[in-house]
Structures are given as structure tokens and as C-alpha cells.
Protein backbone atom coordinates (compact mmCIF):
# COMPACT_ATOMS: atom_id res chain seq x y z
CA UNK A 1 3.22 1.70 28.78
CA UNK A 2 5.44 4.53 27.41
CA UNK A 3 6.15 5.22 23.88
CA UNK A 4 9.66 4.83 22.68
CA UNK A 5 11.66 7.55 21.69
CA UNK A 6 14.58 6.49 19.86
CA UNK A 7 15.42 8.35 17.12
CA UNK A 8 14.26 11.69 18.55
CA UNK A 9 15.61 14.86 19.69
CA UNK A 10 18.76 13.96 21.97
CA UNK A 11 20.74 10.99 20.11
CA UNK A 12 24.57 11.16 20.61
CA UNK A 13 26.22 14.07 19.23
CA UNK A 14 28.04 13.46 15.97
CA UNK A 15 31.74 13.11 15.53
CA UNK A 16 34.05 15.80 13.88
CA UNK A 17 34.50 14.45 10.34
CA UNK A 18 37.14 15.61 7.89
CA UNK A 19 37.21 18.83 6.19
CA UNK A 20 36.95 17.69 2.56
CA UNK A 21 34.24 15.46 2.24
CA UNK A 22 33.82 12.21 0.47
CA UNK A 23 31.35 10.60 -1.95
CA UNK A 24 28.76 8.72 -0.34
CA UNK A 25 26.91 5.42 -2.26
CA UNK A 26 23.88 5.95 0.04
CA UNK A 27 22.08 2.06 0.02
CA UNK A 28 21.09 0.65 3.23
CA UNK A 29 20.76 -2.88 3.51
CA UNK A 30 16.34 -3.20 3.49
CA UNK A 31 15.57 -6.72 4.83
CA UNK A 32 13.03 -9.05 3.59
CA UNK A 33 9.92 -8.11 5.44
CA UNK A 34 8.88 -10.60 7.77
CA UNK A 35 5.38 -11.65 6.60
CA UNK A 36 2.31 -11.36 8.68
CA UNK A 37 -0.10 -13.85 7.45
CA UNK A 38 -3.36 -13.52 7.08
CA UNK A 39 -2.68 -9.65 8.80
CA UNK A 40 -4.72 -6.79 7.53
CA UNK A 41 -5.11 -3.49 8.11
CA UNK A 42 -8.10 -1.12 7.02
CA UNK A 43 -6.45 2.51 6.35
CA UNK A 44 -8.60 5.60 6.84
CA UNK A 45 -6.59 8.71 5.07
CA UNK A 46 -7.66 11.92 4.29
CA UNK A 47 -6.40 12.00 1.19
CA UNK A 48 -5.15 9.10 -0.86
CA UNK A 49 -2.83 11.08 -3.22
CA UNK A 50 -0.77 13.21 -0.41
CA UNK A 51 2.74 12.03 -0.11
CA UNK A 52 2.61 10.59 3.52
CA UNK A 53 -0.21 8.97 3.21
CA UNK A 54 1.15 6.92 0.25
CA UNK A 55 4.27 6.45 2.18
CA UNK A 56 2.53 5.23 5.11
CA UNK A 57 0.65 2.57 3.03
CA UNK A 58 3.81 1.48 1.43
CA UNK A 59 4.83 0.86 4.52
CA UNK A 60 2.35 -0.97 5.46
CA UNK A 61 2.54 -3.04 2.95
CA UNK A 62 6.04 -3.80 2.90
CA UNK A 63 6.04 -4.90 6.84
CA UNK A 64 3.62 -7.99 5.08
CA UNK A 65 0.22 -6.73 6.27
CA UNK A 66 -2.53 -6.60 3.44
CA UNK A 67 -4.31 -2.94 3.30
CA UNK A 68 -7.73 -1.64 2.67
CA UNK A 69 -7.40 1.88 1.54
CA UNK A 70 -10.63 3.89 2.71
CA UNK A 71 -9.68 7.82 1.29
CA UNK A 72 -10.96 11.16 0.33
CA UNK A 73 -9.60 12.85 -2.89
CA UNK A 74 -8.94 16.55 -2.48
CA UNK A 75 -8.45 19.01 -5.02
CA UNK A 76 -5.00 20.71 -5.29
CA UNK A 77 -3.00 22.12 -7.84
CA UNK A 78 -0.01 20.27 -9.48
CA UNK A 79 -1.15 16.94 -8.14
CA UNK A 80 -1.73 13.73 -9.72
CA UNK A 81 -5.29 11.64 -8.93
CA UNK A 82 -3.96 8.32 -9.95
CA UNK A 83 -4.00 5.78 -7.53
CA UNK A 84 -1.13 2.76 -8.42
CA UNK A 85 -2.67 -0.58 -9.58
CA UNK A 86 -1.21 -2.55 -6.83
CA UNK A 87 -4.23 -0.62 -3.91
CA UNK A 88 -6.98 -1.97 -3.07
CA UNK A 89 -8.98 1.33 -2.95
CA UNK A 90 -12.65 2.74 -1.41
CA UNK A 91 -13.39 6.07 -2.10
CA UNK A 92 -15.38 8.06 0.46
CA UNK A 93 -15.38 11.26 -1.64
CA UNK A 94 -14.20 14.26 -2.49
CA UNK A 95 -13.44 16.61 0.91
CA UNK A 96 -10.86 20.13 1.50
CA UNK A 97 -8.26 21.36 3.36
CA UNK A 98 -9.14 23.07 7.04
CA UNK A 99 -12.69 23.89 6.34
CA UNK A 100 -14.19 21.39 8.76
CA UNK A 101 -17.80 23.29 8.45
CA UNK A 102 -17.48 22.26 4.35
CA UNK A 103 -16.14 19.09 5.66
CA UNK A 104 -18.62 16.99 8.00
CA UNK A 105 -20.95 16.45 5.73
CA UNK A 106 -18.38 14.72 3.30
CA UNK A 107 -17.61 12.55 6.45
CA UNK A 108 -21.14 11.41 6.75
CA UNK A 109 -21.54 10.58 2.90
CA UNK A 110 -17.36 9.07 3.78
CA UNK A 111 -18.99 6.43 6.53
CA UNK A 112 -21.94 5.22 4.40
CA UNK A 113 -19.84 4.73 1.73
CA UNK A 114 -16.86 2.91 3.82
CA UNK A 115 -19.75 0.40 4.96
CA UNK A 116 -20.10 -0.64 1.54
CA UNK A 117 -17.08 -2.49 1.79
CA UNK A 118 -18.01 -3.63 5.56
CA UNK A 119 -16.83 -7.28 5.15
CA UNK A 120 -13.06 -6.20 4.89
CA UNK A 121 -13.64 -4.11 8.21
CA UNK A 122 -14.80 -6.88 10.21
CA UNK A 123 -11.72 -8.70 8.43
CA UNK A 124 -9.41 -5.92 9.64
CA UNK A 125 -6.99 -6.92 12.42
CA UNK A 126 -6.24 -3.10 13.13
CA UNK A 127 -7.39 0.14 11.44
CA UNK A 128 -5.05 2.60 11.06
CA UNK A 129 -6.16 6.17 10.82
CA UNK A 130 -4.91 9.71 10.17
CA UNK A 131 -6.35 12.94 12.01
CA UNK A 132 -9.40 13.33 13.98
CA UNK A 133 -12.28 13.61 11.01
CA UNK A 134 -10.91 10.11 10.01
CA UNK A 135 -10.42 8.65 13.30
CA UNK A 136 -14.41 9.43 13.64
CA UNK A 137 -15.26 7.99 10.26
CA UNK A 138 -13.12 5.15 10.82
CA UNK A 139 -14.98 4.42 14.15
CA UNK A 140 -17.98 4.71 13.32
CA UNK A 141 -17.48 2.89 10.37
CA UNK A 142 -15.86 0.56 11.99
CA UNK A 143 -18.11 0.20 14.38
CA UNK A 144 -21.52 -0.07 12.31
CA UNK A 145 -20.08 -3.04 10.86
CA UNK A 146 -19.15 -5.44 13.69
CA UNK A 147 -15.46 -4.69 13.47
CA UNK A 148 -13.23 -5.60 16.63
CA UNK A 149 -9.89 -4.35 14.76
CA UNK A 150 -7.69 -2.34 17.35
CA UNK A 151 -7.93 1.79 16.24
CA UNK A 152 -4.03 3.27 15.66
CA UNK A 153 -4.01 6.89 15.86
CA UNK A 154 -1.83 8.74 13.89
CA UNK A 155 -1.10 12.68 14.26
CA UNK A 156 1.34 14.42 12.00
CA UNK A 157 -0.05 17.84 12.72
CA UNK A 158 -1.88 19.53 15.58
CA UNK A 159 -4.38 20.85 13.37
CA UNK A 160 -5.39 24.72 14.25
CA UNK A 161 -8.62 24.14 15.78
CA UNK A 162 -7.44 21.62 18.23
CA UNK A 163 -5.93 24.72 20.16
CA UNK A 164 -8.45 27.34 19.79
CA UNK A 165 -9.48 28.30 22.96
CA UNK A 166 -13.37 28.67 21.60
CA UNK A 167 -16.22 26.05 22.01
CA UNK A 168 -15.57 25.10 18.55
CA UNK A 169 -11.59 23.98 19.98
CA UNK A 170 -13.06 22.61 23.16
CA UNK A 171 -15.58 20.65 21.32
CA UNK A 172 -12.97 19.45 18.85
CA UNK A 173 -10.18 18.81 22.17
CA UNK A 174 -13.54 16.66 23.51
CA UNK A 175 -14.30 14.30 20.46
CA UNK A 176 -10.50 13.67 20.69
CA UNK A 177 -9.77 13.31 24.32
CA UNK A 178 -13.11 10.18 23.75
CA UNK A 179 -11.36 8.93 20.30
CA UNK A 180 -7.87 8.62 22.26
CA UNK A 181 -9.73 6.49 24.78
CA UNK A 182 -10.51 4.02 22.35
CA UNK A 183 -7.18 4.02 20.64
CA UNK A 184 -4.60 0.90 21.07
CA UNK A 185 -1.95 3.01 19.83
CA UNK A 186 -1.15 7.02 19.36
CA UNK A 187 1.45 7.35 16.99
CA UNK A 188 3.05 11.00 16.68
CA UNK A 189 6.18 12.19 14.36
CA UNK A 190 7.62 14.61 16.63
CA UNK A 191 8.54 14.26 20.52
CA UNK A 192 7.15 17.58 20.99
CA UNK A 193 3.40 16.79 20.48
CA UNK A 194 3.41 14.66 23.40
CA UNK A 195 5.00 17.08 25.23
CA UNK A 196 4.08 19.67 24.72
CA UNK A 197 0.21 19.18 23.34
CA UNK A 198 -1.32 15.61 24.66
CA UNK A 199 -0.13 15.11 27.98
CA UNK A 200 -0.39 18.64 28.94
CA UNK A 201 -3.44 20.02 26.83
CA UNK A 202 -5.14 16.47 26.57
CA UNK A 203 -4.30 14.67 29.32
CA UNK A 204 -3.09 11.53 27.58
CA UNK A 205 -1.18 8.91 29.51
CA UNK A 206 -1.11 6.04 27.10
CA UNK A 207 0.72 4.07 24.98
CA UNK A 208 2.53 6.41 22.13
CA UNK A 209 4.88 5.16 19.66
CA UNK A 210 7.52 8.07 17.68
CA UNK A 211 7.22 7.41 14.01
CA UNK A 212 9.59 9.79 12.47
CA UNK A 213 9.32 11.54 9.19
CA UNK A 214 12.51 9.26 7.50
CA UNK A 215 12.60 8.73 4.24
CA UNK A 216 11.29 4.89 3.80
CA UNK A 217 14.22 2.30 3.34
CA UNK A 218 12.11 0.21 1.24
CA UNK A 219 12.17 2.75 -1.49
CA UNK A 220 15.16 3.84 -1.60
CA UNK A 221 16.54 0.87 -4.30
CA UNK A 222 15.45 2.75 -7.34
CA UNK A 223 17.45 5.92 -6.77
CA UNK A 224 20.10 5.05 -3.96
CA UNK A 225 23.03 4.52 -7.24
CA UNK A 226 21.71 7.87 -8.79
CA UNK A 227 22.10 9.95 -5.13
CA UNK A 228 24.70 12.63 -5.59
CA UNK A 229 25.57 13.82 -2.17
CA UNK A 230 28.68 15.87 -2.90
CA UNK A 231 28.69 19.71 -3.04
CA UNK A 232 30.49 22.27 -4.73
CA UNK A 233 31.72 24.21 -1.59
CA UNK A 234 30.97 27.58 -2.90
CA UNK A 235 28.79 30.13 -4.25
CA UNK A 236 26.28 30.56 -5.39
CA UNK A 237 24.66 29.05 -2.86
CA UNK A 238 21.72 27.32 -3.29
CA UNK A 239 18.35 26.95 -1.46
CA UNK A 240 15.24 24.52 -2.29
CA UNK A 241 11.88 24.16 -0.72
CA UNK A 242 10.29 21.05 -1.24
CA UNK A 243 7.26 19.25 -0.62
CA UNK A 244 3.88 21.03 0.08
CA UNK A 245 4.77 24.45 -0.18
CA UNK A 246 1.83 25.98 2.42
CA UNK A 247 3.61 28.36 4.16
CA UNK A 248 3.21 31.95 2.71
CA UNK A 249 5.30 34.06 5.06
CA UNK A 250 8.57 31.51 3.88
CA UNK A 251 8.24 32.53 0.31
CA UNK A 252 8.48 35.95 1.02
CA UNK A 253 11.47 35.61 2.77
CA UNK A 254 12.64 33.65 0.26
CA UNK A 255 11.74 36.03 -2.19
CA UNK A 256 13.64 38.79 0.48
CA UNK A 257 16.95 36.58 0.57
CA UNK A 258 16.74 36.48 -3.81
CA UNK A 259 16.70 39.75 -3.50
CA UNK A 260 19.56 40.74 -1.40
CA UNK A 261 21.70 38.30 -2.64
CA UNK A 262 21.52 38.37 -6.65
CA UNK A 263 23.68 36.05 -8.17
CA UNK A 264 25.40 34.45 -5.20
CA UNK A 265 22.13 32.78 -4.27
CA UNK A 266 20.16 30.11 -6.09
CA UNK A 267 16.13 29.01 -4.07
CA UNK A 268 14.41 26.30 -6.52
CA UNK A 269 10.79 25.34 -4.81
CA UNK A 270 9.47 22.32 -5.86
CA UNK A 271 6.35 20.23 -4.55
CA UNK A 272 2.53 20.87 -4.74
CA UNK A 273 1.09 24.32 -3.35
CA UNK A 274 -1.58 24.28 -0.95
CA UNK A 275 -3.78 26.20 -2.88
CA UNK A 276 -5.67 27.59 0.19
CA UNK A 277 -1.84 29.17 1.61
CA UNK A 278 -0.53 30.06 -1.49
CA UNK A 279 -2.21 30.21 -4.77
CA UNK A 280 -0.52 29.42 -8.55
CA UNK A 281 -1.10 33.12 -8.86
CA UNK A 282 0.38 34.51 -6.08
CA UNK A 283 3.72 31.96 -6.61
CA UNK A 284 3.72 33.43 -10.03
CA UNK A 285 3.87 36.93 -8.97
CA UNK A 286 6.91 35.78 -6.48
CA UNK A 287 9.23 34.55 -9.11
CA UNK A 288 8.44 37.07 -11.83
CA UNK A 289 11.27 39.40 -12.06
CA UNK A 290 13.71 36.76 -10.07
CA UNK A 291 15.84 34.96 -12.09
CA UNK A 292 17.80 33.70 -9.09
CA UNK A 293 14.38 31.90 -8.42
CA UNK A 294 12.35 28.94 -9.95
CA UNK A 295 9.44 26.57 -9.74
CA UNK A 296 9.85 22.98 -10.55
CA UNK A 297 6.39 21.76 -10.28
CA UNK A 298 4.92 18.60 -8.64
CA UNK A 299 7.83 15.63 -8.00
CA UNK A 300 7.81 11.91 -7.35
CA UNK A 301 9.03 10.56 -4.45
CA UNK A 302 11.47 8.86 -3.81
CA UNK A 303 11.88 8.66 -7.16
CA UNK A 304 12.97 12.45 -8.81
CA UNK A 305 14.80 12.88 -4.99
CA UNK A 306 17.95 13.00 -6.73
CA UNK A 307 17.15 14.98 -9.63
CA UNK A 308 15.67 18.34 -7.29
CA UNK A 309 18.39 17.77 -5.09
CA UNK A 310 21.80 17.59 -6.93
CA UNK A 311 23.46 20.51 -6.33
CA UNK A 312 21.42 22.15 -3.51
CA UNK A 313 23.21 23.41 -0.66
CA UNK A 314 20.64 23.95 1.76
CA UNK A 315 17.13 22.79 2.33
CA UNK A 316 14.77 24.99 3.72
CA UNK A 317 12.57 23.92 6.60
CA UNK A 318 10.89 26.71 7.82
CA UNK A 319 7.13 26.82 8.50
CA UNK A 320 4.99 29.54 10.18
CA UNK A 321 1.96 28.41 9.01
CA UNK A 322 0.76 27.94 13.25
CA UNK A 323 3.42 29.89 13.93
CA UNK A 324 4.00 29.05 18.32
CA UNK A 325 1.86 26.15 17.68
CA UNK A 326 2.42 23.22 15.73
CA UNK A 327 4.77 25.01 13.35
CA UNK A 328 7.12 24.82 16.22
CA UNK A 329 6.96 21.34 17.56
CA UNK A 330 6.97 19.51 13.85
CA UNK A 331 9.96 17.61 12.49
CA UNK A 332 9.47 17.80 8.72
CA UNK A 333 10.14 15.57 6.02
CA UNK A 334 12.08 17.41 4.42
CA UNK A 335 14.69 17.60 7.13
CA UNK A 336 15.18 13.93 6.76
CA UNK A 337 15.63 13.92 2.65
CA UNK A 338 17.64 16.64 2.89
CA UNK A 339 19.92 15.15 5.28
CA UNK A 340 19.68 11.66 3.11
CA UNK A 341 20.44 13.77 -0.09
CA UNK A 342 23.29 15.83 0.87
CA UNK A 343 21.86 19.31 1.80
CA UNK A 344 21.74 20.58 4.71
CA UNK A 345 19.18 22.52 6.99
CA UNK A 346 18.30 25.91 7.52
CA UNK A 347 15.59 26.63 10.38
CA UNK A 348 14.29 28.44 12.74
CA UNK A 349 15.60 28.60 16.19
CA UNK A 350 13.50 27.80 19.16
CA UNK A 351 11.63 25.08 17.47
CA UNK A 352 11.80 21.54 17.38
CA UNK A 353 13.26 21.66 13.67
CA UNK A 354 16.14 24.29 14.77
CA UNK A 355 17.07 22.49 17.65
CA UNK A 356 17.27 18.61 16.07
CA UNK A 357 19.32 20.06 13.36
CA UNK A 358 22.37 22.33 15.75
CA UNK A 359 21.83 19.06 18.09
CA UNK A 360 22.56 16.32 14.66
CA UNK A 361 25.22 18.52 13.23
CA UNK A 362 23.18 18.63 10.12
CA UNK A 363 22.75 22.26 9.86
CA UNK A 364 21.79 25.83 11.18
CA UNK A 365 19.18 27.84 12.96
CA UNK A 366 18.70 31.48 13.08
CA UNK A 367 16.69 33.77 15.06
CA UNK A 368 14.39 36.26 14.18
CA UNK A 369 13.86 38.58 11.69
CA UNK A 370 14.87 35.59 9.67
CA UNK A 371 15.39 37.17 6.12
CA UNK A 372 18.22 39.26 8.05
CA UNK A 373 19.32 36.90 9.62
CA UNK A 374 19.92 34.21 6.75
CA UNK A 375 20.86 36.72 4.40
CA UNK A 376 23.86 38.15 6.87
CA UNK A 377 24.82 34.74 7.16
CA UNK A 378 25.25 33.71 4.06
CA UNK A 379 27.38 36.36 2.91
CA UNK A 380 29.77 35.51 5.32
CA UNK A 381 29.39 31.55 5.00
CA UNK A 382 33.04 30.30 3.74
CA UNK A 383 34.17 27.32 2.01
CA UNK A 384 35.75 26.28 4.71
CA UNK A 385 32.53 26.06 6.92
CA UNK A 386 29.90 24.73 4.78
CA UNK A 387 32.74 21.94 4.04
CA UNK A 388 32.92 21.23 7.14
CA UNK A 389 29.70 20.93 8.08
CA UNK A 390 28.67 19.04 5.30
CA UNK A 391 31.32 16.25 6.18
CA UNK A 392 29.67 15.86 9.26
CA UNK A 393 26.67 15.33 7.79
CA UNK A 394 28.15 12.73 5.13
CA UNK A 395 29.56 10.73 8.26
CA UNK A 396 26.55 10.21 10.01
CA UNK A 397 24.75 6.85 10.00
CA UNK A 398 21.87 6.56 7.22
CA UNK A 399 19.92 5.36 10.17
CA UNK A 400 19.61 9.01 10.74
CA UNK A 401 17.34 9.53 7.92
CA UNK A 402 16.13 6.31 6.73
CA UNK A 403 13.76 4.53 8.05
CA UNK A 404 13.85 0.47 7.95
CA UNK A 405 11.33 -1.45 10.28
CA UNK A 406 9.74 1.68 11.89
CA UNK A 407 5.93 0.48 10.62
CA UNK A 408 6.84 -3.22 11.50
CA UNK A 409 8.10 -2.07 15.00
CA UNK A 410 4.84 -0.42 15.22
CA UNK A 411 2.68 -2.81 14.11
CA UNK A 412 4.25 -5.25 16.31
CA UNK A 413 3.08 -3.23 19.61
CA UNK A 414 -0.84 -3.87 18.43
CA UNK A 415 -0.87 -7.25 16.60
């Protein structure tokens, strides 16, 4: 059994749309769910206040399966700890980012405390996980406490040490290889990490299942009248970086296009830094002396989506974070809400991101050195073109970025 890939890399190339474009009342029709009685699902996430972890439990939710929420916390700065009313929550603990030494000990103290809740794991029709460390917890777990829920693997990022060519890698490629055995379901965001990571590097031949990054349809009610997707075809232009702003070598060249460009260029960042990429201090540093440059802080999403977005003209999605690695095969979130909010993309070329966008018509990507590169080209970006190429963008379908029954679909495949 194969794993679908609609939606990916490859869809029909969009149709030339007219040069001035036209407002856009972006508000999908969102059917009912269809209700799943009596359908549960334990969730194993790694940390219950990052962004697509909430989204995937939404989702969850809203495709009429109860959840279970079994999560770390992590501490980060400009993040919020509060976990909404409406979850039914156990805590494992308090874990960090990429330090897997610091880590498997929190794991331990995670399974001991995820068996204190072992009735609603035997009650569990499927257990959803995210990333190795939980897949193991959740297994065990699982396991321990007479649970015969199916395991659904999901993978947003090839983490570093799942390539390193060291015993530490090969014992990590091992664990997973045995975990992915036992999985009813991988589910990946990006065609690329099948291709180019699990069949080849792991093997895999099972069933997969593409769950893109799309903004989530059943969210979009509260902000779809206050969505602004209309531009101002002219200077200055203006950039913004959103989300979990990790990747240090961007902001630099963000802080290299400011600087070349004065006042014809605008970058706003907004999101939550990964405080072991770039610290508050270091961001700081960045944007002192920049006026054309600005920090927003943390946002809520979908919810201030229209407020960071009005008026940008471009949305960065850049990341060399595992720069030839996973940095390469990833299709961002951000390259969805962009689209869905009226900006369009800037990215890298020869990577999954840079190729979807010049494929979609919903942007641009430029080779190497990329501060050059970007800055060249938008001193010689017209009216004219970015008009153009944001009416192509405002004609495509919302399907392109929003996602409706993409958890139901999936949840269908291992009921």
C-alpha cells in the first residue's frame, strides 16, 4: 500500500491571471465533521504548547475522535504554557530541544508517568505520535499497559542525528527502522522525506500518507472576514519571517538585505525564537541600529494571521538550519499561510521549498550567495511583476493552502 500524494510537488500548473489583482474574501466552505463514535486517540507530543502540535490535536478533534494529550513542556522564550480548557491533558515533564543525552532520562520519568493514566491507553483506538523519543515512549507506554491501539507515525523533521553517519546515528536509524515496523501508518509533510530519506536511507516500503503543512480549514472562521490579501504593488517592499525563528544564518541575511536596501525594504520577524539557534540577545543585537527591521514577538494562530500579515509582500522561507539535509526536503508552514494570506514566497533554489513555489506560481527562488542574490533582485522587481505574480497567486484554489479533511482522510486509512 502506497501513500497518496495529492497535494504535493507536481499539481497542475496555474493559469495566467490578470495583471491587476482582485480582493479575495478567503472562506472555504469547512463541513460538519463526520463523527466517529466512541473513537479515541492517545497523542504523544513533544511539546504540548508548539504550534503544530496544537494544530494537529485540533485536528484531531475536529475529524470527531476524542484525544488524550500525553506531552512534555519545554522551555522557550516568548511562549505561552497554557494549555486551553477544552484538553484533556497528561504531563510527562519538562524535556529540551536536540539534546537527546539531557533528554532520555525525561523519557523514562515521561513513560511512568503516561502509565498513570493507563486505562485511557488501553481505551485508545490508535496512538498518534510525533518523532522518534515519543514514538518510544508511546510504545512502551503503550505497551506496559495492555494497549492494542494501532501506532501512527508522524515525522515533520529528519532530526540531525538520524543522518549522522556515527554509532550514535546508526543506533538512532536502528530504534527507528524497529519503531517503523510496528507502525500502521507513517505520516510525513513533505514528498521528499520518503524519497529521499526512508526508502533510500531506511528502507521503508510501507504504507505513508502526505499530510501537508496547510493552514487548518477548521480554523479559519474567526479571521477568514478580517484576511486582507491585496498589496500595494510597490516599494518598499516588505519581508516577514514567521513562526519559529531557528535559523541563524537567515537573520543575517536578513539583516544583509536591511542593509543594502534602506528604506525601500521593510523584514518584520515574528514567532517564538528557538533559544538554542538564536538567543533574545543575539536578535537584539540584529535589529539595533535597523530601523527598516522589527520584532513582533510571539503570535496566535490562526488567529493574529491577518494582523502580521497585512501588508507584507513576501514571506520568507528559508532555512539552513541542516543545511543539504532536512532543510532542503521540508515544505514549511509558512509557505502555506503565506500563500493563504496574500504574500508570496521567497526561497532557496534546489530545495523542495524553491521548487513547489516556481512550480505553484506562488513565488521565487534564488541561488546562492542568497543576500546577493535577493538583494539584486529586488531592486529591479517592478510593479508590473510582483502584480502579476501576485494575481496568480490570488486565482489559485484555497485548496492550495487550506487544509479540510486531511486528518479525517488519515484517520480513515487506520480506523
Amino acid at each position: 500500500m502506497t501513500g497518496p500524494r495529492a497535494g504535493g510537488i507536481g499539481r497542475a500548473a496555474f493559469a495566467p491571471a490578470p495583471a491587476a489583482p482582485a480582493p479575495v474574501a478567503p472562506a472555504p466552505a469547512v463541513a460538519s465533521p463526520a463523527t466517529a463514535p466512541g473513537r479515541r486517540v492517545a497523542f504523544f507530543g513533544h511539546d504540548r504548547i508548539e504550534p503544530t502540535v496544537r494544530k494537529r490535536i485540533d485536528a484531531i478533534r475536529e475529524a470527531g475522535w476524542s484525544v488524550v494529550v500525553y506531552a512534555f513542556e519545554r522551555d522557550r522564550y516568548g511562549g505561552s504554557a497554557e494549555t486551553p480548557a477544552t484538553d484533556d491533558v497528561v504531563s510527562l515533564g519538562r524535556t529540551v530541544d536536540r539534546n537527546y543525552a539531557r533528554r532520555l532520562p525525561r523519557l523514562a520519568l515521561g513513560i511512568a508517568r503516561a502509565l498513570g493514566r493507563r486505562h485511557d491507553l488501553r481505551a485508545a483506538d490508535v496512538i498518534y505520535v510525533r518523532n522518534l523519543d515519543m514514538a518510544l515512549v508511546a510504545w512502551a507506554s503503550a505497551r506496559l499497559a495492555g494497549s492494542r491501539a494501532r501506532l501512527v507515525y508522524e515525522v515533520l523533521d529528519i532530526q540531525r542525528l538520524m543522518v549522522r553517519p556515527d554509532a550514535p546515528g546508526r543506533i538512532a536509524r536502528a530504534v527507528e527502522r524497529w519503531l517503523l515496523g510496528r507502525s500502521a501508518l507513517l505520516v510525513v509533510s513533505a514528498p521528499d522525506f520518503i524519497d529521499r530519506y526512508f526508502r533510500p536511507v531506511q528502507g521503508f516500503t510501507g504504507a505513508w500518507h502526505l499530510l501537508e503543512n496547510k493552514v487548518m480549514g477548521h480554523r479559519l472562521g474567526a479571521v477568514a472576514d478580517r484576511l486582507d490579501r491585496t498589496r500595494t504593488a510597490e516599494p518598499p517592499w516588505a519581508i516577514g519571517w514567521f513562526g519559529t525563528l531557528r535559523c541563524r544564518r537567515s537573520l543575517a541575511i536578513l539583516a544583509a538585505i536591511a542593509d543594502a536596501l534602506g528604506d525601500s525594504v521593510r523584514i518584520v520577524l515574528a514567532g517564538r525564537l528557538s533559544a538554542e539557534d538564536i538567543s533574545p540577545r543575539e536578535l537584539a543585537a540584529t535589529l539595533d541600529g535597523r530601523a527598516n527591521m522589527a520584532f513582533r514577538g510571539p503570535y496566535a494562530n490562526p488567529g493574529d494571521l491577518p494582523e502580521i500579515y497585512r501588508g507584507i509582500h513576501f514571506t520568507w522561507a528559508v532555512d539552513y538550519l541542516d543545511d543539504g539535509l532536512n532543510s532542503d526536503w521540508l515544505l514549511p508552514n509558512r509557505l502555506y499561510e503565506g500563500g493563504l494570506c496574500g504574500a508570496l514566497t521567497l526561497a532557496r533554489a534546489a530545495t523542495a521549498t524553491g521548487r513547489y513555489a516556481v512550480a505553484e506560481g506562488l513565488g521565487w527562488a534564488f541561488p546562492e550567495p542568497l543576500a546577493e542574490s535577493v538583494t539584486a533582485f529586488l531592486r529591479t522587481l517592478t510593479p508590473e511583476a510582483f502584480a502579476q505574480r501576485h494575481a496568480g497567486l490570488l486565482a489559485r484554489d484555497l485548496a492550495t493552502f487550506v487544509d479540510v479533511d486531511g486528518m479525517r482522510d488519515l484517520l480513515v486509512r487506520v480506523d
